[in-house]
Protein backbone atom coordinates (compact mmCIF):
# COMPACT_ATOMS: atom_id res chain seq x y z
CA UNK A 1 -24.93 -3.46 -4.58
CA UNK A 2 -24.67 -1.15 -1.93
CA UNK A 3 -23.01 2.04 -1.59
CA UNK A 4 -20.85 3.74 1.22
CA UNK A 5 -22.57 5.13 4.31
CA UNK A 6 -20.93 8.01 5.29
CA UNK A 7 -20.67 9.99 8.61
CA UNK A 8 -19.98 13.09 9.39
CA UNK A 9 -17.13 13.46 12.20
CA UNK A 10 -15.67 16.37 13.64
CA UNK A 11 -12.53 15.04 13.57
CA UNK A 12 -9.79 14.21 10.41
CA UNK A 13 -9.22 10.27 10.47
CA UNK A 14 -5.56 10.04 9.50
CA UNK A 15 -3.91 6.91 9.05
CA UNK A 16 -0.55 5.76 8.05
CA UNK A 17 0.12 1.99 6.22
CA UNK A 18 1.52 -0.62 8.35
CA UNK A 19 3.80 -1.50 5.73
CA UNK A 20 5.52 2.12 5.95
CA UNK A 21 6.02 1.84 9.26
CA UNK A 22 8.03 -1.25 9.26
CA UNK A 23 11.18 -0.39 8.52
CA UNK A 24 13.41 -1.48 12.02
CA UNK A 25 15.42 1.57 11.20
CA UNK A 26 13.33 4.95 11.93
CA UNK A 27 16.40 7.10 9.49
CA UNK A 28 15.03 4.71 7.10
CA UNK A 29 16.93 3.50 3.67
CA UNK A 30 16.99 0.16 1.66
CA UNK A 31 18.87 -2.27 3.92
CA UNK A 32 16.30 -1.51 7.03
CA UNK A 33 13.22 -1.32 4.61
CA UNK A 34 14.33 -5.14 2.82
CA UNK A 35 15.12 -6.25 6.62
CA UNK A 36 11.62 -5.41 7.91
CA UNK A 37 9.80 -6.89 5.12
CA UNK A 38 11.65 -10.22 5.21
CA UNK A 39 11.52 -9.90 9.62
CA UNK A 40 7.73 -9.99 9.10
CA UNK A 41 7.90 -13.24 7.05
CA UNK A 42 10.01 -14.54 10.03
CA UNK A 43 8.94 -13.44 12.84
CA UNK A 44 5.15 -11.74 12.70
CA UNK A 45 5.38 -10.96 16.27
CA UNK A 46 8.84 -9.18 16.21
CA UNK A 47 7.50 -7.01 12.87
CA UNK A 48 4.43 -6.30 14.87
CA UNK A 49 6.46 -4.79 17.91
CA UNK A 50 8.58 -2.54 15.42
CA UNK A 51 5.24 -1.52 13.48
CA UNK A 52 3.95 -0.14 17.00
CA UNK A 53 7.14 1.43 17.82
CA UNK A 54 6.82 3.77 15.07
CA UNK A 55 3.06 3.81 14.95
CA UNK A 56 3.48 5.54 18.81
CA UNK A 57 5.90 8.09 17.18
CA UNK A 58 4.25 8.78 14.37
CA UNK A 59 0.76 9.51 17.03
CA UNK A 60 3.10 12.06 19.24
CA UNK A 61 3.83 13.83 15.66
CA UNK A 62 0.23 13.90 14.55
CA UNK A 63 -0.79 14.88 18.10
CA UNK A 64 2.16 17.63 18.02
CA UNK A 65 0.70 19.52 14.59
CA UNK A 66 -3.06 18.29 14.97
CA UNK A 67 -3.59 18.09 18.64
CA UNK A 68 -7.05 16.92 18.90
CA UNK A 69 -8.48 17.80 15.53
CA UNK A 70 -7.06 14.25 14.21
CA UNK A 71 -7.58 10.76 15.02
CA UNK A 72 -4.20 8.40 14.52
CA UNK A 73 -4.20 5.19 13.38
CA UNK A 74 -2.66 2.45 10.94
CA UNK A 75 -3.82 1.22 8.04
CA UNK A 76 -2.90 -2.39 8.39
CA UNK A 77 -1.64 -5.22 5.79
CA UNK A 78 -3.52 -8.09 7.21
CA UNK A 79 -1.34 -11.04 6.26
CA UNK A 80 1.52 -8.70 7.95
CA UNK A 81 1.45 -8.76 10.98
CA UNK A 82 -0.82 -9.94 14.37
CA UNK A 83 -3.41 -7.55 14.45
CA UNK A 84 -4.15 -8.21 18.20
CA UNK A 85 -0.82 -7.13 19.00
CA UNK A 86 -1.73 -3.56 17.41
CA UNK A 87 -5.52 -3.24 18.15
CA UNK A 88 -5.15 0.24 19.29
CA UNK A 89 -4.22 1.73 16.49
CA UNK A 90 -6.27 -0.85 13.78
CA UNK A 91 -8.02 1.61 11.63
CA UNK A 92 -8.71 -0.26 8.08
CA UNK A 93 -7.59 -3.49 6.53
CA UNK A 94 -5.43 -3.32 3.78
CA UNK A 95 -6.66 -6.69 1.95
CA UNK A 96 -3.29 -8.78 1.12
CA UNK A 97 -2.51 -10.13 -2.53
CA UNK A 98 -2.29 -13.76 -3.08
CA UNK A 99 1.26 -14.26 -3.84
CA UNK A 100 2.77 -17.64 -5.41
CA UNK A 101 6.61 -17.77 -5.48
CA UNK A 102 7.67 -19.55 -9.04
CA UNK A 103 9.30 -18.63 -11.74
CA UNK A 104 6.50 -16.79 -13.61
CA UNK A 105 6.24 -14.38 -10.83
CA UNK A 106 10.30 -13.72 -10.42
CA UNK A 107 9.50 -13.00 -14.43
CA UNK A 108 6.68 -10.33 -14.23
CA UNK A 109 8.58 -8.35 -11.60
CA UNK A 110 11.65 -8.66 -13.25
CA UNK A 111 9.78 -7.06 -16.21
CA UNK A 112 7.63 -4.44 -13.84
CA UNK A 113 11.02 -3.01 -12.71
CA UNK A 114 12.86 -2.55 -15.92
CA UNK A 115 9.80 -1.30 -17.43
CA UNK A 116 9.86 1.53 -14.47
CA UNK A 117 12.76 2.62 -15.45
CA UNK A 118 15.25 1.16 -12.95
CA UNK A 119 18.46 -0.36 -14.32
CA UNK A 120 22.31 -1.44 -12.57
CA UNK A 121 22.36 -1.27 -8.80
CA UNK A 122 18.87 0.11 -8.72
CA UNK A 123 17.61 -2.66 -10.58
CA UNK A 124 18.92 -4.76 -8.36
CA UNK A 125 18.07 -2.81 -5.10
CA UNK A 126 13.80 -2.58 -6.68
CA UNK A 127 13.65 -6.62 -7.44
CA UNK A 128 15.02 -7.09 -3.65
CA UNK A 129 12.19 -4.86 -2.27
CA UNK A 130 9.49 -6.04 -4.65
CA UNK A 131 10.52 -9.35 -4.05
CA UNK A 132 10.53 -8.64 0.30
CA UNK A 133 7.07 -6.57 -0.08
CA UNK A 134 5.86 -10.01 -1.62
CA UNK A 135 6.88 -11.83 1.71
CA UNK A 136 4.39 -9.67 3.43
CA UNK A 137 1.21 -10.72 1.45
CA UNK A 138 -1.01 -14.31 1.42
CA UNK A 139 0.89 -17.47 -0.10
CA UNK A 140 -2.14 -19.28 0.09
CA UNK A 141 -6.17 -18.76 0.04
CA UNK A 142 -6.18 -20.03 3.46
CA UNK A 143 -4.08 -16.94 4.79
CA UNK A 144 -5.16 -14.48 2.52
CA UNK A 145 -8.74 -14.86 3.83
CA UNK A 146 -8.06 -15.78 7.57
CA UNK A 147 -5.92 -13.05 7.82
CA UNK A 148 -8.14 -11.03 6.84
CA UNK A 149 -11.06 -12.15 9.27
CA UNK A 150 -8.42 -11.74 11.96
CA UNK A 151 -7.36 -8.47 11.29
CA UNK A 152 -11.26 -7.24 10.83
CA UNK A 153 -12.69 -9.35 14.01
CA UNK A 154 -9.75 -7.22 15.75
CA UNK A 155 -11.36 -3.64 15.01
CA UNK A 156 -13.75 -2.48 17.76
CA UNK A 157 -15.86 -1.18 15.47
CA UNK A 158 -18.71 -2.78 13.46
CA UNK A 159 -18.23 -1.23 10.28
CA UNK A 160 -14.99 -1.93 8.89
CA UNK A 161 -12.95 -0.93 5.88
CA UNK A 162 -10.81 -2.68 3.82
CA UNK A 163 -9.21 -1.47 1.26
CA UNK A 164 -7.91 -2.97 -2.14
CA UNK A 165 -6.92 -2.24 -5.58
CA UNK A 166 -9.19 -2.77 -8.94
CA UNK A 167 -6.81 -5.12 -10.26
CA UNK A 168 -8.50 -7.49 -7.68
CA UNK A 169 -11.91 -6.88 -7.88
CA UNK A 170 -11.46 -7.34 -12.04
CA UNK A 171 -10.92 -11.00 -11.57
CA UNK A 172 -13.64 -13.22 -10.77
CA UNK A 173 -12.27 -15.73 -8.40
CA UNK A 174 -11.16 -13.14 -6.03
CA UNK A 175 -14.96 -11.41 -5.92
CA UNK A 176 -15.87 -14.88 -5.18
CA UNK A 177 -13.07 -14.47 -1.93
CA UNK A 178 -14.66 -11.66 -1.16
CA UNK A 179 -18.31 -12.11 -1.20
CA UNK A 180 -17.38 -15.27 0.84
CA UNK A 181 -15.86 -13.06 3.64
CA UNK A 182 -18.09 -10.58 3.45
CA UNK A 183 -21.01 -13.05 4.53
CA UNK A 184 -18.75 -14.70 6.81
CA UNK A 185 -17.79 -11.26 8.47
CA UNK A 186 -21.69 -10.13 8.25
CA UNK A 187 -22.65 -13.38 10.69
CA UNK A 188 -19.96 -12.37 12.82
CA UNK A 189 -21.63 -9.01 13.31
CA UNK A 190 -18.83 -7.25 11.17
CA UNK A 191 -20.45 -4.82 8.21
CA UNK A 192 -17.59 -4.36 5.27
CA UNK A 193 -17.09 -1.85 2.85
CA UNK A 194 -14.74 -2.57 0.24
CA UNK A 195 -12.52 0.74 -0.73
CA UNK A 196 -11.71 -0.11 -4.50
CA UNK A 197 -8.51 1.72 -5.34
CA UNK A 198 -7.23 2.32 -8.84
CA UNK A 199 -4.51 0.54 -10.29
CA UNK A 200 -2.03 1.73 -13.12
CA UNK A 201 -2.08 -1.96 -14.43
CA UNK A 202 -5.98 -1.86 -15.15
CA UNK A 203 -7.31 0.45 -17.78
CA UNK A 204 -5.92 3.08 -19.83
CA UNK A 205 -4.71 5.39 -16.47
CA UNK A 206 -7.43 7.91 -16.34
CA UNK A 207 -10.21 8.78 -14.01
CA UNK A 208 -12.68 8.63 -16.51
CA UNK A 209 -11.68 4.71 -17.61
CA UNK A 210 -11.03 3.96 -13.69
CA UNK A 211 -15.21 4.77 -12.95
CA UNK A 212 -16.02 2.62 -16.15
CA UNK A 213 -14.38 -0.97 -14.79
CA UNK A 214 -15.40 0.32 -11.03
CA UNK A 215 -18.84 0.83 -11.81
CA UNK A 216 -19.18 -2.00 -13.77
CA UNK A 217 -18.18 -4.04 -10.98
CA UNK A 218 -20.25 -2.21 -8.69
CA UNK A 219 -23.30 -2.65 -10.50
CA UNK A 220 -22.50 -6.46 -11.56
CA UNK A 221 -25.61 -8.20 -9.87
CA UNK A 222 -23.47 -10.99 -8.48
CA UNK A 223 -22.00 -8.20 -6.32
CA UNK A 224 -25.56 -6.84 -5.03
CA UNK A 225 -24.44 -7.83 -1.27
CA UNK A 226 -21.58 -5.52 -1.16
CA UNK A 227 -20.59 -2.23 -0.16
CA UNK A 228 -18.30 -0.14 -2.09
CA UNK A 229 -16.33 2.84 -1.65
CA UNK A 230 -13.02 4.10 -3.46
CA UNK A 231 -9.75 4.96 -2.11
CA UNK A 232 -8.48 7.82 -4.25
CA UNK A 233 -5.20 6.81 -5.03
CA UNK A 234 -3.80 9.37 -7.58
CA UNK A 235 -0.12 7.06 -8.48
CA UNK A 236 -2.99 4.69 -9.75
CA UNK A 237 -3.61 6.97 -12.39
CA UNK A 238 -0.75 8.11 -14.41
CA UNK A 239 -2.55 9.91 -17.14
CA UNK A 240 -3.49 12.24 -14.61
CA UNK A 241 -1.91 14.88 -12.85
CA UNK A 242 -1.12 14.62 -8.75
CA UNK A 243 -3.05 18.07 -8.27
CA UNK A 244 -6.22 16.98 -10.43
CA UNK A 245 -7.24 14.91 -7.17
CA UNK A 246 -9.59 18.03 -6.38
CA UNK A 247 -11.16 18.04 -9.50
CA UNK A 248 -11.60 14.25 -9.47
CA UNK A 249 -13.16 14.61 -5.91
CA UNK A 250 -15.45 17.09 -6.97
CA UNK A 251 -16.33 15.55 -9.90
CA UNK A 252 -17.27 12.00 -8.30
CA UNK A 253 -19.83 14.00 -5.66
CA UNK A 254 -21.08 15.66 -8.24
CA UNK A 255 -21.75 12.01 -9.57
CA UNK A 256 -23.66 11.36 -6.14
CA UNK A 257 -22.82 11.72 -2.42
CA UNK A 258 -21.92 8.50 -2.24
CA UNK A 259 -19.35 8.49 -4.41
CA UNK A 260 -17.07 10.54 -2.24
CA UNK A 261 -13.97 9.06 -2.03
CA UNK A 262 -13.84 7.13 1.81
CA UNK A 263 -10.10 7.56 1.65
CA UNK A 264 -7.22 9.58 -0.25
CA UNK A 265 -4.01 7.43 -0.25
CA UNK A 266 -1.01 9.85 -0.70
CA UNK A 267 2.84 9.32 -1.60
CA UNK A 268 4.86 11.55 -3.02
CA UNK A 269 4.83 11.88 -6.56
CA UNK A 270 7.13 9.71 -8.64
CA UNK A 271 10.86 10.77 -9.85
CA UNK A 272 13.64 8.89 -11.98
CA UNK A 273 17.06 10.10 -10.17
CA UNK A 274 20.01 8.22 -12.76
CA UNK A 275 18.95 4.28 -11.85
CA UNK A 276 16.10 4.52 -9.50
CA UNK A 277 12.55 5.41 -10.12
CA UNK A 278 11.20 6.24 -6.61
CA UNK A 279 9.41 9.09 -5.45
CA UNK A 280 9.71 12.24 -3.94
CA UNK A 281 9.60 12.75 -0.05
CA UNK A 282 5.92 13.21 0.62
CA UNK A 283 6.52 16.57 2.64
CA UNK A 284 7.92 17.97 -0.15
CA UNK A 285 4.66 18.47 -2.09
CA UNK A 286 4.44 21.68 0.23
CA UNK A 287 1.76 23.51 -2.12
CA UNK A 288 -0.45 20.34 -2.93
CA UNK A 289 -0.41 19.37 0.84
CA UNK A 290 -1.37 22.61 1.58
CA UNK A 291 -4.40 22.60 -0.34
CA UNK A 292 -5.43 19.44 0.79
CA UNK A 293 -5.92 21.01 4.05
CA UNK A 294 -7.47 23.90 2.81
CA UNK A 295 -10.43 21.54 1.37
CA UNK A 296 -10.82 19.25 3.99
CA UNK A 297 -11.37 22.03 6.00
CA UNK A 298 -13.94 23.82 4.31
CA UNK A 299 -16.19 20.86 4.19
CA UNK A 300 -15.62 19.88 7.44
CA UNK A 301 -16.61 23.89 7.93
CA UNK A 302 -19.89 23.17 5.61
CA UNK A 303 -20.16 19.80 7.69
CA UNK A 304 -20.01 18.02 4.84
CA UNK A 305 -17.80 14.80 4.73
CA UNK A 306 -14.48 14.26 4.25
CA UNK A 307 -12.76 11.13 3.13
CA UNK A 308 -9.57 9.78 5.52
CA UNK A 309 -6.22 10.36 4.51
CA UNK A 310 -3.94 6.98 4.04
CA UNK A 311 -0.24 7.90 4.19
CA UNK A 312 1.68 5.25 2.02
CA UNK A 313 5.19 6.09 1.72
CA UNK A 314 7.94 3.78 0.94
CA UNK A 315 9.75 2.17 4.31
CA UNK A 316 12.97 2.54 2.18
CA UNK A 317 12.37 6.05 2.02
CA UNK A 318 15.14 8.56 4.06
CA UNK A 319 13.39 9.48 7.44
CA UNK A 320 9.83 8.85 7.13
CA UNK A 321 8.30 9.53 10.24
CA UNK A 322 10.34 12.96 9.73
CA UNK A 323 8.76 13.27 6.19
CA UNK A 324 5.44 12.64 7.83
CA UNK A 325 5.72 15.29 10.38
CA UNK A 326 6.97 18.02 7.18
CA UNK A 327 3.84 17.00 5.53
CA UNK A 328 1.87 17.62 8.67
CA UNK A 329 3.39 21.36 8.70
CA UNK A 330 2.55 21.97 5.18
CA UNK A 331 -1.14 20.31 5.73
CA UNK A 332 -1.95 22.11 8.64
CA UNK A 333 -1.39 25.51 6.76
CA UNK A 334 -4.46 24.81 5.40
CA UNK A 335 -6.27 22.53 7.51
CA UNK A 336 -6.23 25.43 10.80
């Protein structure tokens, strides 16, 4: 097994997912975010087109509270959407679930949502988005991994991430997916570094129990070939709080350089408002934001690296390309 390469770039790689930009309504809400996902199982090239649309405002904001100290782009679902119709912005691969529509699955997420704490309307309104987010992913082996060659062969540049959750890597059959694409990828001149992200599903919901299964699929032998890196993704860990990301980041470099996390996936952090368990506009985490910015920019300072930032809020959420530009404001109080 091989660990992340890093390299040291002046400038902050910022990305935001495909998925939250593909609501056809830029005010956002429900109906628009439920419309999207089911447009994109409809018509890819039509969900492409309004995935651009907001990717181009969501560059003028970054360029407008950045200017050149970031680099835009769009972490994209791969099964989504045609990746040649967004190449400029293609920054990573999100690697899509496999997704078979039967009863079993109507089941679990019927369960999943009640057990978060929705109920009434809102457990209505969460099975119709969990149920559109599904039409987004693979339906088939086929898909899941052609899309996923497509999307990669897309990116201009030769090493490529893609990123994914640990409830994937933990089952066999998938690794076998992946070590199949990887080698396919590899003889298309395509390096991959899988960016393992944590998973509230797998483990007990700390950091500690997260690097246990993570390592241990690291280090499996079968997985020698690959190239890991993690995607810090703090709602993936509910035992911990949304400010101990420092400490976690400082504590897995302290593990090894290596272990840096390659990206930082941020939402806002989870609220239960009478039916609906959502969470909070992103931009409203003023303080934490501002922090963020404060470290990145101190080791970019030292020169030392810096994982990307992967902005993955909700399309249902109110306004999110205006939510994205209030968590630029509090971010750059730290970052200039």
């Amino acid at each position: 097994m091989e660990t992340m390469p890093y390299s040291e770039e002046d400038k902050l790689d910022i990305q935001l997912s495909s998925v939250s930009l593909g609501n056809p309504n830029q005010e956002g809400g429900n109906i628009g975010a439920v419309a999207g996902l089911v447009q994109s199982a409809l018509d890819k090239e039509k969900y492409t087109n309004i995935v651009v649309e907001n990717a181009l405002e969501a560059q003028r904001i970054t360029q407008e509270h950045l200017g050149d100290k970031a680099e835009f782009g769009v972490s994209v679902l791969a099964s989504s959407l045609n990746p040649s119709g967004i190449q400029g912005f293609l920054a990573s691969v999100d690697y899509p679930y496999l997704v078979k529509f039967n009863k079993q699955f109507l089941n679990e997420k019927m369960q999943r949502v009640k057990g978060e704490g929705y109920r009434g309307l809102g457990l209505a309104v969460a099975l119709g988005k969990e149920y559109a987010y599904a039409l987004l992913q693979s339906h088939s082996e086929e898909d899941q991994i052609g899309s996923t060659l497509e999307a990669v062969q897309a990116m201009k540049d030769d090493v490529v991430k893609v990123r994914t959750c640990i409830e994937t890597v933990s089952f066999e059959e998938e690794m076998k997916k992946i070590r199949q694409l990887t080698v396919k990828l590899k003889g298309l001149g395509k390096n991959v570094i899988w960016a393992i992200e944590p998973n509230k599903k797998i483990g007990d919901g700390t950091f500690v129990d997260f690097m246990t299964i993570y390592d241990n699929i690291k280090n499996n032998p079968k997985n020698a070939s690959l190239k890991f890196g993690i995607d810090l993704d703090m709602g993936g860990l509910p035992k911990e709080e949304y400010k101990d990301m420092f400490r976690i980041m400082e504590a897995l470099e302290r593990q090894g350089k290596n272990n840096l996390p390659l990206f930082l996936s941020l939402s806002g952090k989870e609220y239960t408002d009478d039916t609906v368990r959502t969470h909070l506009p992103l931009g409203n985490n003023f303080d934490v934001n501002r922090e963020i910015g404060e470290w990145l920019k101190v080791r970019q300072f030292r020169g030392e690296r810096i994982p990307a930032i992967v902005v993955e809020s909700s399309p249902a959420e109110k306004n999110i390309l205006a939510d994205y530009g209030n968590f630029l404001k509090s971010f750059k109080g730290g970052f200039n």
